[in-house]
Structure formats: structure tokens, C-alpha cells
N, C-alpha and C. Protein backbone atom coordinates (compact mmCIF):
# COMPACT_ATOMS: atom_id res chain seq x y z
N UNK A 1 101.40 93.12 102.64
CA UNK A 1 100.16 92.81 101.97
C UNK A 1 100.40 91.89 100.77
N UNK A 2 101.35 92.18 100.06
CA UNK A 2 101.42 90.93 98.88
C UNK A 2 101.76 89.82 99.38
N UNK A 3 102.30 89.49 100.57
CA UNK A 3 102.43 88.62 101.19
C UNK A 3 101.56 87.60 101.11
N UNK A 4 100.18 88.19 101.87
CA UNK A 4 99.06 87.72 101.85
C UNK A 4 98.56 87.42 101.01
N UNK A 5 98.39 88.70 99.91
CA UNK A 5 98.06 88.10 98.85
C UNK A 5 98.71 87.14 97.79
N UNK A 6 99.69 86.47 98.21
CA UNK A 6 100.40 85.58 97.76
C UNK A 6 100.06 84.32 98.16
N UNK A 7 99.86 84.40 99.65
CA UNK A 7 99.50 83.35 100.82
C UNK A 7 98.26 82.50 99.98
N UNK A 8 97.63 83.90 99.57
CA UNK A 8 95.96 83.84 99.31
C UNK A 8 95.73 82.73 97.40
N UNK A 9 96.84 83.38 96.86
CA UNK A 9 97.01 82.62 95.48
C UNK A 9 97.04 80.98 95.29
N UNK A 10 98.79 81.29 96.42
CA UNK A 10 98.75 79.82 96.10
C UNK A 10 97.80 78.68 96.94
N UNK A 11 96.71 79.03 98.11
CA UNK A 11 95.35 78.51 98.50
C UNK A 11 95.11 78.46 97.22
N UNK A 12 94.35 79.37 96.81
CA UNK A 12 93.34 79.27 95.65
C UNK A 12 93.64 77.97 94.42
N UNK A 13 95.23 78.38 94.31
CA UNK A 13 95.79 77.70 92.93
C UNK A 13 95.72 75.98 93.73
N UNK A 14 96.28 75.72 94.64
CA UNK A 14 95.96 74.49 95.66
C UNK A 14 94.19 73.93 95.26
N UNK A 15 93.20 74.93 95.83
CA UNK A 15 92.35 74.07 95.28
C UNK A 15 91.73 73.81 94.00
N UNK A 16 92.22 74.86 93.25
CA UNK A 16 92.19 74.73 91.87
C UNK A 16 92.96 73.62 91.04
N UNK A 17 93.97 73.20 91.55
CA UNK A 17 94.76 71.84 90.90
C UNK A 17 93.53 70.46 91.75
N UNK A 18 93.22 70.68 93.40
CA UNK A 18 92.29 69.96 93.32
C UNK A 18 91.14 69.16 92.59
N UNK A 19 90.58 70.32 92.12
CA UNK A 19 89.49 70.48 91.44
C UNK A 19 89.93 70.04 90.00
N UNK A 20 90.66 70.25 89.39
CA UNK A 20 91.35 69.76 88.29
C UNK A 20 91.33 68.36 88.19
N UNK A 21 91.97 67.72 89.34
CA UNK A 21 92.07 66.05 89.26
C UNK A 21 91.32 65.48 89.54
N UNK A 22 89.99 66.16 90.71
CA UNK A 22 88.77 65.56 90.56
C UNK A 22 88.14 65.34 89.67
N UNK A 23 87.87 66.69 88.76
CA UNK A 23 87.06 66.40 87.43
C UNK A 23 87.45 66.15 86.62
N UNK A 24 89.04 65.59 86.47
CA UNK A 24 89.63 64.83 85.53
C UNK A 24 89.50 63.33 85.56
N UNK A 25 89.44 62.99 86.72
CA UNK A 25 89.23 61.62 87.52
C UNK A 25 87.73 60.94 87.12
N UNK A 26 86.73 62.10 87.76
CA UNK A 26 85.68 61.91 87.79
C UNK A 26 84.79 61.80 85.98
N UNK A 27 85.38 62.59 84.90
CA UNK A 27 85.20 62.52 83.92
C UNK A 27 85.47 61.25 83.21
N UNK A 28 87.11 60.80 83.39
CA UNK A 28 87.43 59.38 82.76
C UNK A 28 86.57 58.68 83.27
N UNK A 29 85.99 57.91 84.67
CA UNK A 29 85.27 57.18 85.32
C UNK A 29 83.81 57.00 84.37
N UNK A 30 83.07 58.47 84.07
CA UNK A 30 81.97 58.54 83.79
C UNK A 30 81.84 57.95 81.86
N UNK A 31 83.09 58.33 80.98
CA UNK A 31 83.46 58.08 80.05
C UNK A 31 83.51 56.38 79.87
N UNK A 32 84.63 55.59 80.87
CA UNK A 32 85.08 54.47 80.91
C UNK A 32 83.41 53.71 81.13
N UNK A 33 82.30 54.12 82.57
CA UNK A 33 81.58 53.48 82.57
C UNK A 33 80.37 53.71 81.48
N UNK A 34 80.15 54.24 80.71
CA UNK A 34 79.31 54.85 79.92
C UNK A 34 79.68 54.05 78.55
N UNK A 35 80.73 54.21 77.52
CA UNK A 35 81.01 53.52 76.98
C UNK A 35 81.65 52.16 76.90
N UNK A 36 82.41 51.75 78.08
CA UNK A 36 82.80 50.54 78.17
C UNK A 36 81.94 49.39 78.62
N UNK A 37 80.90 49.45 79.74
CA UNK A 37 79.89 49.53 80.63
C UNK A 37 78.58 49.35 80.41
N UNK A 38 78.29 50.20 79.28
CA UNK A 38 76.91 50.56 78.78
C UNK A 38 76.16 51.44 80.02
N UNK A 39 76.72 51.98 81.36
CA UNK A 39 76.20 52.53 82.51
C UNK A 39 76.28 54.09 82.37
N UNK A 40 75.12 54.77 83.18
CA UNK A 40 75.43 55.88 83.11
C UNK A 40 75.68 56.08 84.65
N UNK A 41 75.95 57.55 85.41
CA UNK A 41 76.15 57.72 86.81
C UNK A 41 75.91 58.87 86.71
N UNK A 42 74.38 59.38 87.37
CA UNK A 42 74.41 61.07 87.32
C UNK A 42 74.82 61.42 88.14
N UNK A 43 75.45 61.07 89.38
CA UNK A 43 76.23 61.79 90.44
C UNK A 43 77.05 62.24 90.24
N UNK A 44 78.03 61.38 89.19
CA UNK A 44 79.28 61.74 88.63
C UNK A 44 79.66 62.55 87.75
N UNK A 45 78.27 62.52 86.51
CA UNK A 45 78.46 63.71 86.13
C UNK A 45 77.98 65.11 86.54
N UNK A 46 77.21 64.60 87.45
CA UNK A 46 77.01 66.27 88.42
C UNK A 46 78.24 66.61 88.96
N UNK A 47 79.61 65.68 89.20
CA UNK A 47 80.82 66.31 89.95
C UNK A 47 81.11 66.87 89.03
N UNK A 48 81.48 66.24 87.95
CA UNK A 48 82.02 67.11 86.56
C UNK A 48 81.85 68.30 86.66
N UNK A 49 80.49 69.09 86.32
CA UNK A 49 79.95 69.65 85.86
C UNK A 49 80.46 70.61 86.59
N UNK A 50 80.11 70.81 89.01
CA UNK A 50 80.28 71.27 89.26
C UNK A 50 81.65 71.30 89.54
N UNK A 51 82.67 70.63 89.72
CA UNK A 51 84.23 70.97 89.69
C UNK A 51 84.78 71.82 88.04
N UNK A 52 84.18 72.01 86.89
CA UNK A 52 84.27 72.34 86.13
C UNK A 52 83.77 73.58 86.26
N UNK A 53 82.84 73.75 86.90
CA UNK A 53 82.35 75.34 87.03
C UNK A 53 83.27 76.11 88.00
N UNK A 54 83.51 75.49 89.14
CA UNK A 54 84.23 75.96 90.08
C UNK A 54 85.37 76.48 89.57
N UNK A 55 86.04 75.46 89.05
CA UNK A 55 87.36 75.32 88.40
C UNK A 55 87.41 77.06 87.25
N UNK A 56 86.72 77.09 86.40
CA UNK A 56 86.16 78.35 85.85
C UNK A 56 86.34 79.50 86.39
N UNK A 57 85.21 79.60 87.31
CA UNK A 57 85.42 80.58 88.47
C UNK A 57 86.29 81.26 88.92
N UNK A 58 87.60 79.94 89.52
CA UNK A 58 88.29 80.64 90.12
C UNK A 58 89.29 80.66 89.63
N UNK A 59 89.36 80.55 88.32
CA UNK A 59 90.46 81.05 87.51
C UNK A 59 90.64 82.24 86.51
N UNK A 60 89.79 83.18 87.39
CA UNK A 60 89.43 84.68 87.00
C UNK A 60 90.80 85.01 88.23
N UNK A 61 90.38 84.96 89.12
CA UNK A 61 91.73 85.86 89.63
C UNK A 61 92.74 85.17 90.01
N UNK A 62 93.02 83.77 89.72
CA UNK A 62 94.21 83.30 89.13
C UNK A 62 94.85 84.28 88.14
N UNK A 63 94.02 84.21 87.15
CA UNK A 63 94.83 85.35 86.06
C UNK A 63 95.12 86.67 86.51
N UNK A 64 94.27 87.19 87.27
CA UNK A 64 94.58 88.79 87.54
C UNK A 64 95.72 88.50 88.58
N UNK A 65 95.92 87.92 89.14
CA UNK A 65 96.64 87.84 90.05
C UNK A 65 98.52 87.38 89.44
N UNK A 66 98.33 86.77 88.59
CA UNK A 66 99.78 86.64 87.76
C UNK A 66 99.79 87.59 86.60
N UNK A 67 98.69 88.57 86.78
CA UNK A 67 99.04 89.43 85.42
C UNK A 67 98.87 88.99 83.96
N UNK A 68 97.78 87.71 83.93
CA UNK A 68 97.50 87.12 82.52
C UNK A 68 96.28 86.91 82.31
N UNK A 69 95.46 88.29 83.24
CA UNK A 69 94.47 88.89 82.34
C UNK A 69 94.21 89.24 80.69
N UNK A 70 92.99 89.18 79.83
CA UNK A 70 92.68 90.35 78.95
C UNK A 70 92.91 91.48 78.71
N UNK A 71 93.84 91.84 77.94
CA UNK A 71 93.94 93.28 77.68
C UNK A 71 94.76 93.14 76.18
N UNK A 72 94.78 94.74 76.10
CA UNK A 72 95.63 94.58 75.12
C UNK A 72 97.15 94.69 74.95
N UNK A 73 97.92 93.73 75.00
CA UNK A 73 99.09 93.71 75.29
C UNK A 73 99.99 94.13 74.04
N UNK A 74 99.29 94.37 72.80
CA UNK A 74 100.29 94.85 71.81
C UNK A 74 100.54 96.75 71.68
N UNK A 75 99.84 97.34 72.90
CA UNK A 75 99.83 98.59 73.24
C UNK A 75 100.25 98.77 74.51
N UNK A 76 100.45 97.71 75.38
CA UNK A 76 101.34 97.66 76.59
C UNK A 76 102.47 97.32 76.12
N UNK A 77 103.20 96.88 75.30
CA UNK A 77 104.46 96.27 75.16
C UNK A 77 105.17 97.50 74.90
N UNK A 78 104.33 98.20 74.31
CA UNK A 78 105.19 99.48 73.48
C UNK A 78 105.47 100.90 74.93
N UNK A 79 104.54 100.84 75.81
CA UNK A 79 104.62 101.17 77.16
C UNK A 79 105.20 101.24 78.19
N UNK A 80 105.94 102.27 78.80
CA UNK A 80 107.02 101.91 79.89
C UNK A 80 106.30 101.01 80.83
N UNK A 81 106.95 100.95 82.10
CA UNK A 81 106.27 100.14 82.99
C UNK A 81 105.65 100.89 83.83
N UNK A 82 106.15 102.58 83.48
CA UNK A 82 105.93 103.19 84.69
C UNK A 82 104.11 103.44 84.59
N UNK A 83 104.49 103.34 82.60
CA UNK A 83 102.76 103.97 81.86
C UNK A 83 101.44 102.45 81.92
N UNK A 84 102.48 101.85 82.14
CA UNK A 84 101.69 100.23 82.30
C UNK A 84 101.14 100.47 84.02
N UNK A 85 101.85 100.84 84.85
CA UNK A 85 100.96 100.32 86.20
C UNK A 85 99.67 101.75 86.25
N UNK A 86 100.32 102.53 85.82
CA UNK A 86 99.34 103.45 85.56
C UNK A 86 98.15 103.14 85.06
N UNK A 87 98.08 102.64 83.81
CA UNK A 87 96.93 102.12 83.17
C UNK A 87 96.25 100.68 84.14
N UNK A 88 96.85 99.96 84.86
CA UNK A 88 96.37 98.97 86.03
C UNK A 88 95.99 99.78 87.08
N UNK A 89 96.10 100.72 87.18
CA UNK A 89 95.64 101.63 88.74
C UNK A 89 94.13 102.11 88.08
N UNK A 90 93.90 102.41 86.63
CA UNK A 90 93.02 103.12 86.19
C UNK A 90 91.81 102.22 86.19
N UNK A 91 92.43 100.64 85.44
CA UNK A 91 91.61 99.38 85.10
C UNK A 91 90.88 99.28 86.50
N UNK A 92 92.02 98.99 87.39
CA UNK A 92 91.49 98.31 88.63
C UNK A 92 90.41 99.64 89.39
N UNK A 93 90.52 100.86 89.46
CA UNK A 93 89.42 101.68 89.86
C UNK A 93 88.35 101.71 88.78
N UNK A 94 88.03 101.32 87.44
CA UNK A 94 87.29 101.80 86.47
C UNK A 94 86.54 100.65 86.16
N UNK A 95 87.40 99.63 86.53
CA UNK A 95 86.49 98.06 86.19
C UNK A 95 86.69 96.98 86.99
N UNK A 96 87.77 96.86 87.35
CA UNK A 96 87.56 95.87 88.36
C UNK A 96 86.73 95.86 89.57
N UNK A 97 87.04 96.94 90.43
CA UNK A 97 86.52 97.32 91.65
C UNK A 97 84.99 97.56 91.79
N UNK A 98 84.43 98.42 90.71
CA UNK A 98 83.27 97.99 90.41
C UNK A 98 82.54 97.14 89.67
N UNK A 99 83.06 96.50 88.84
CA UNK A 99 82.54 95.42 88.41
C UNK A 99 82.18 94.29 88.99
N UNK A 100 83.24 93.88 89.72
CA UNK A 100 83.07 92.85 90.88
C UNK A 100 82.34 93.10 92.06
N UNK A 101 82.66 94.22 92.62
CA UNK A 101 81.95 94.96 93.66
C UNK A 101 80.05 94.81 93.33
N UNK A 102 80.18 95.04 91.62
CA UNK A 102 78.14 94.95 91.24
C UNK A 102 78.15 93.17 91.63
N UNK A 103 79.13 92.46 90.96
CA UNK A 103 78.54 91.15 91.26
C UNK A 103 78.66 90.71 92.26
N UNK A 104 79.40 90.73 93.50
CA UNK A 104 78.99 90.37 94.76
C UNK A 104 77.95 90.91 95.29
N UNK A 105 77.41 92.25 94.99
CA UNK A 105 76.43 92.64 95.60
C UNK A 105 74.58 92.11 95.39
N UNK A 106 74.97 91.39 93.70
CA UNK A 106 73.71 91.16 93.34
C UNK A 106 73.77 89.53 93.59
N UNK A 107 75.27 89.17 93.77
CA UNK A 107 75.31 87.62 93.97
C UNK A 107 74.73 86.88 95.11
N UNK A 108 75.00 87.81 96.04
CA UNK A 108 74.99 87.51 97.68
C UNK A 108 73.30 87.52 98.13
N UNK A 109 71.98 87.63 97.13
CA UNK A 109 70.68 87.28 97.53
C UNK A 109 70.59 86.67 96.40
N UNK A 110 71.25 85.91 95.71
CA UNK A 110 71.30 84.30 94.85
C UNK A 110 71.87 83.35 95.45
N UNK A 111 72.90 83.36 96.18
CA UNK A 111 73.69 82.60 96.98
C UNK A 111 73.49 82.00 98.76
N UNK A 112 72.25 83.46 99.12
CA UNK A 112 71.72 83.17 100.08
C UNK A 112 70.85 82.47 100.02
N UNK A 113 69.78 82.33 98.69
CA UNK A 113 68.74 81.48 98.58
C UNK A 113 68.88 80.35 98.24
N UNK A 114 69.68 79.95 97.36
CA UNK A 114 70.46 78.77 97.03
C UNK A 114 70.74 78.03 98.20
N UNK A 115 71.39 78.18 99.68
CA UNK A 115 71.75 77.86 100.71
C UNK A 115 70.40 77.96 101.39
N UNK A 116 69.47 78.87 101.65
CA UNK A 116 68.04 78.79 102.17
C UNK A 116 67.71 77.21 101.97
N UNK A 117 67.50 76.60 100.90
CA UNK A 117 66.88 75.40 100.35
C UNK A 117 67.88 74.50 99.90
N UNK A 118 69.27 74.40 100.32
CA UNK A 118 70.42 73.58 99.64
C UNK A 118 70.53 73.33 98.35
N UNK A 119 70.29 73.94 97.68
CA UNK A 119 70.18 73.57 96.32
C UNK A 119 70.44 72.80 95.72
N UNK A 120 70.39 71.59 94.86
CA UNK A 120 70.71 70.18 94.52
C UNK A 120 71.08 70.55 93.06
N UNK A 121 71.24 69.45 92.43
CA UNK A 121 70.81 69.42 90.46
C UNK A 121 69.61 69.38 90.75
N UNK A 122 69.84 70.00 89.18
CA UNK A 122 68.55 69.91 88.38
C UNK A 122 67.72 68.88 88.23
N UNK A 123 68.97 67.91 87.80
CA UNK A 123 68.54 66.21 87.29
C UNK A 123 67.71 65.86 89.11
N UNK A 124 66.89 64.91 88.51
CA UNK A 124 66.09 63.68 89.31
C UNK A 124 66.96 62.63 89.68
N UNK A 125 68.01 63.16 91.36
CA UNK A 125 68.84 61.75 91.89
C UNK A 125 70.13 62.47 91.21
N UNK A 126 70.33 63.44 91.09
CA UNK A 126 71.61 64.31 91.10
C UNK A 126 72.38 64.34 92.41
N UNK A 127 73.60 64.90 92.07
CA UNK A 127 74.12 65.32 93.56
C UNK A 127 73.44 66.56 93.95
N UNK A 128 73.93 66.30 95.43
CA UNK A 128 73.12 67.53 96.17
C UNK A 128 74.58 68.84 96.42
N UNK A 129 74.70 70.00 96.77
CA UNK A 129 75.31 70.88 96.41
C UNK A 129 75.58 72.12 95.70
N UNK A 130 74.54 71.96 94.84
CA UNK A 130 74.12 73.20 93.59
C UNK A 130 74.53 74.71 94.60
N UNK A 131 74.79 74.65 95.96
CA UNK A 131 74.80 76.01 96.72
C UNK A 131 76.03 76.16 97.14
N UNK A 132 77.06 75.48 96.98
CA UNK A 132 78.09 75.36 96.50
C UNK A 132 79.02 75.85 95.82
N UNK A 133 78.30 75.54 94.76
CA UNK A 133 79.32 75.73 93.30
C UNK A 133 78.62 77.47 92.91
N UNK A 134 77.14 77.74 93.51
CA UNK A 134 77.35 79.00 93.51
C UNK A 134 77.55 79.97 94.48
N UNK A 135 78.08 79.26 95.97
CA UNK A 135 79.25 80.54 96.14
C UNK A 135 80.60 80.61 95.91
N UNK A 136 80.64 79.92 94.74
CA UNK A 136 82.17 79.94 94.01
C UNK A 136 82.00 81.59 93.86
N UNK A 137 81.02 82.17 92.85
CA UNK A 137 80.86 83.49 92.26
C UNK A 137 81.04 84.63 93.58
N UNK A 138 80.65 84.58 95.15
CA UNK A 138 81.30 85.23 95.96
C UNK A 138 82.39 85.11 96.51
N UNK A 139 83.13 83.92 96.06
CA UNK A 139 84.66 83.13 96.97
C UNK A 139 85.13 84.71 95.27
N UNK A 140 85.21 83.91 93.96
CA UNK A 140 86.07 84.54 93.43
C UNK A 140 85.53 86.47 93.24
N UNK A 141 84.37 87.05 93.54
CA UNK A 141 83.94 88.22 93.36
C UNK A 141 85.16 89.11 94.86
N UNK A 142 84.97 88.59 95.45
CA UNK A 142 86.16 88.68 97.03
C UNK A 142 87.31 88.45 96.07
N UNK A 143 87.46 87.44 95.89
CA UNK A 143 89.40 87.24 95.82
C UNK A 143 89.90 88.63 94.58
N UNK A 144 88.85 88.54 93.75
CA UNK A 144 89.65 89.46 92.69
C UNK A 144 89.10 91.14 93.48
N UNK A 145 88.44 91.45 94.46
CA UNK A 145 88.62 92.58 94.98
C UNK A 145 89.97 92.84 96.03
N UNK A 146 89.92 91.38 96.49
CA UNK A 146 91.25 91.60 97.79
C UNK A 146 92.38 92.17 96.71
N UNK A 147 92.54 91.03 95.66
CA UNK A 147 93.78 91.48 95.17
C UNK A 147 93.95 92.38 94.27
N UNK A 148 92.55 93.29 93.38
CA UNK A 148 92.74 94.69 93.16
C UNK A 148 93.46 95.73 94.05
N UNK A 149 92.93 95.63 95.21
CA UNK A 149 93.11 96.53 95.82
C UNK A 149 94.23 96.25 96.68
N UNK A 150 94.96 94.81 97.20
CA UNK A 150 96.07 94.91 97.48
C UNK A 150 97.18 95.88 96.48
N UNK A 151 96.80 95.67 95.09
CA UNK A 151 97.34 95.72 94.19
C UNK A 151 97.21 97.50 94.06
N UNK A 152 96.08 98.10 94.24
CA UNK A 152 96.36 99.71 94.16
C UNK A 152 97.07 99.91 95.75
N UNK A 153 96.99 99.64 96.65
CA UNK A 153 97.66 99.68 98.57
C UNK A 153 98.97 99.80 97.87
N UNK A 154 99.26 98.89 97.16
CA UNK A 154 100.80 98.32 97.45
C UNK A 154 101.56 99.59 96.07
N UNK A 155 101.02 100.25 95.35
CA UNK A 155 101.43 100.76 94.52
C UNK A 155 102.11 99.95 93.70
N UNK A 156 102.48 98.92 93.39
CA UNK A 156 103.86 98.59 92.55
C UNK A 156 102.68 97.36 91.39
N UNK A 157 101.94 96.86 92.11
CA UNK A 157 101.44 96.25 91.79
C UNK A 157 102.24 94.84 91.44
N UNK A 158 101.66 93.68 90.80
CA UNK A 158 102.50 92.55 90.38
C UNK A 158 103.89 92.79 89.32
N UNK A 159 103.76 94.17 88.85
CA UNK A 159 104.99 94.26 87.55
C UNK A 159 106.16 94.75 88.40
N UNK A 160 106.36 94.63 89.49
CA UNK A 160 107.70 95.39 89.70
C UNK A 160 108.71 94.57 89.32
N UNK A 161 108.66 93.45 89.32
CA UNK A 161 109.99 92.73 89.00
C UNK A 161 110.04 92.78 87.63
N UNK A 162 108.51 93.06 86.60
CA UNK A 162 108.96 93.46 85.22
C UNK A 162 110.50 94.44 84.77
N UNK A 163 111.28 93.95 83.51
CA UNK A 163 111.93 94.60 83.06
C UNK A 163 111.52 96.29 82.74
N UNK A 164 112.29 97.03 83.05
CA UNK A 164 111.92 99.10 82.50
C UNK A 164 111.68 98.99 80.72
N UNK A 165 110.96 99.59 80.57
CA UNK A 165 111.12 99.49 78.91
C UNK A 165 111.55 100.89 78.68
């Protein structure tokens, strides 16, 4: 199973560096023609916007997934490892699992309607896609459940190769 869920990371992290150079690309372009230019391009900054959101998104369980989540780490340090996965078995049943679990559930008749009508921008002559960038919020509400719960399956969770304190 960590296998997979490894398989599953470096996908994610793959299109996440994607998405990175698009809207890094796509930003200079909109910058260069805007001030150099005197032009604006709302298509372009609709990529921005949405590779920037995406990009966001799915760098929620990027972090959970290398263990560089939020928490408080100046009360884990002082913590064996054995009292550290413990407290990740507790997180991941107490907040992750349902937390994510509420937002896919309330996401998935926002995401269906969004796709009902393709959703575009906002802007007048935007890109089209707006249904898209919000099922980023069910791509990453999934990824950070797969890998909670790979993560309670597997018992060891991502710290086993951590040092014993």
C-alpha cells in the first residue's frame, strides 16, 4: 500500500510542478504584455488564476503525505516516535478522515453543478473551465483520504524511517 501511495504522490507532485511552470509561464507573458505592450489578455489571466488555485489545492496532501503538515512540532520533538505515530493515528481518525470525508461530501453537489453547465469565468470572454479547477477540491478531498488511511492500514505510517527519540 505505500507503494501506491507513493505511486500516487509522485503523480500528484508531477502535475503539480506542471502547474507550477504553467502559471509561472503564463504569469510572465501576462506581466511582459501588460506592461511592456500596453495589452491586456483575460484568458491568460484566467490560466493564472486557475493553475494557481489548483496548484493550492493540491498541495494539501503533498504536505500530509511527506509529513509537513501543521502541527505542533515543538511538542512532537520532545516525543518518542512511538508517542508521535500515536498522536497521527488519533489526528488522522479525529480530523482528517472526517474533515475531508465532510468536504467531499458537500463538494460533490458543487462540482456536479459546475460540470451540469461547464462553468466558465466570471469575466466576459474568460476562459472556459471554472469546473475544473473545482474538482481540484474532490481530486485533493480523495487523495488526502487515500493517504490517511493508507497511513492508519499500514500502521507505521510515513515516520518509520524517522530516528527513535
Amino acid at each position: 500500500m505505500q507503494h501506491f501511495a507513493d505511486r500516487l504522490y509522485r503523480v500528484t507532485l508531477g502535475i503539480s510542478i506542471v502547474l507550477f511552470v504553467v502559471m509561472f509561464s503564463a504569469q510572465t507573458v501576462v506581466v511582459l504584455m501588460r506592461y511592456v505592450m500596453g495589452v491586456g489578455f483575460l484568458e491568460l489571466q484566467d490560466l493564472v488564476t486557475y493553475t494557481f488555485s489548483s496548484l493550492v489545492v493540491l498541495s494539501v496532501p503533498l504536505a500530509l503525505r511527506k509529513d509537513r503538515h501543521v502541527r505542533v512540532d515543538i511538542l512532537r520533538a520532545r516525543f518518542s516516535r512511538r508517542r508521535n505515530l500515536r498522536i497521527d493515528v488519533v489526528g488522522h481518525l479525529v480530523f482528517t478522515l472526517p474533515v475531508f470525508g465532510l468536504l467531499l461530501w458537500n463538494a460533490l453537489p458543487l462540482v456536479a453543478k459546475s460540470w451540469a453547465i461547464f462553468e466558465g469565468s466570471r469575466e466576459t470572454g474568460g476562459l472556459p473551465g471554472m469546473f475544473v479547477v473545482k474538482s481540484m477540491l474532490i481530486v485533493m478531498a480523495v487523495l488526502m483520504l487515500v493517504f490517511a488511511l493508507i497511513d492508519l492500514a499500514s500502521g507505521t505510517g510515513r515516520t518509520e524511517a524517522k530516528d527513535e527519540r
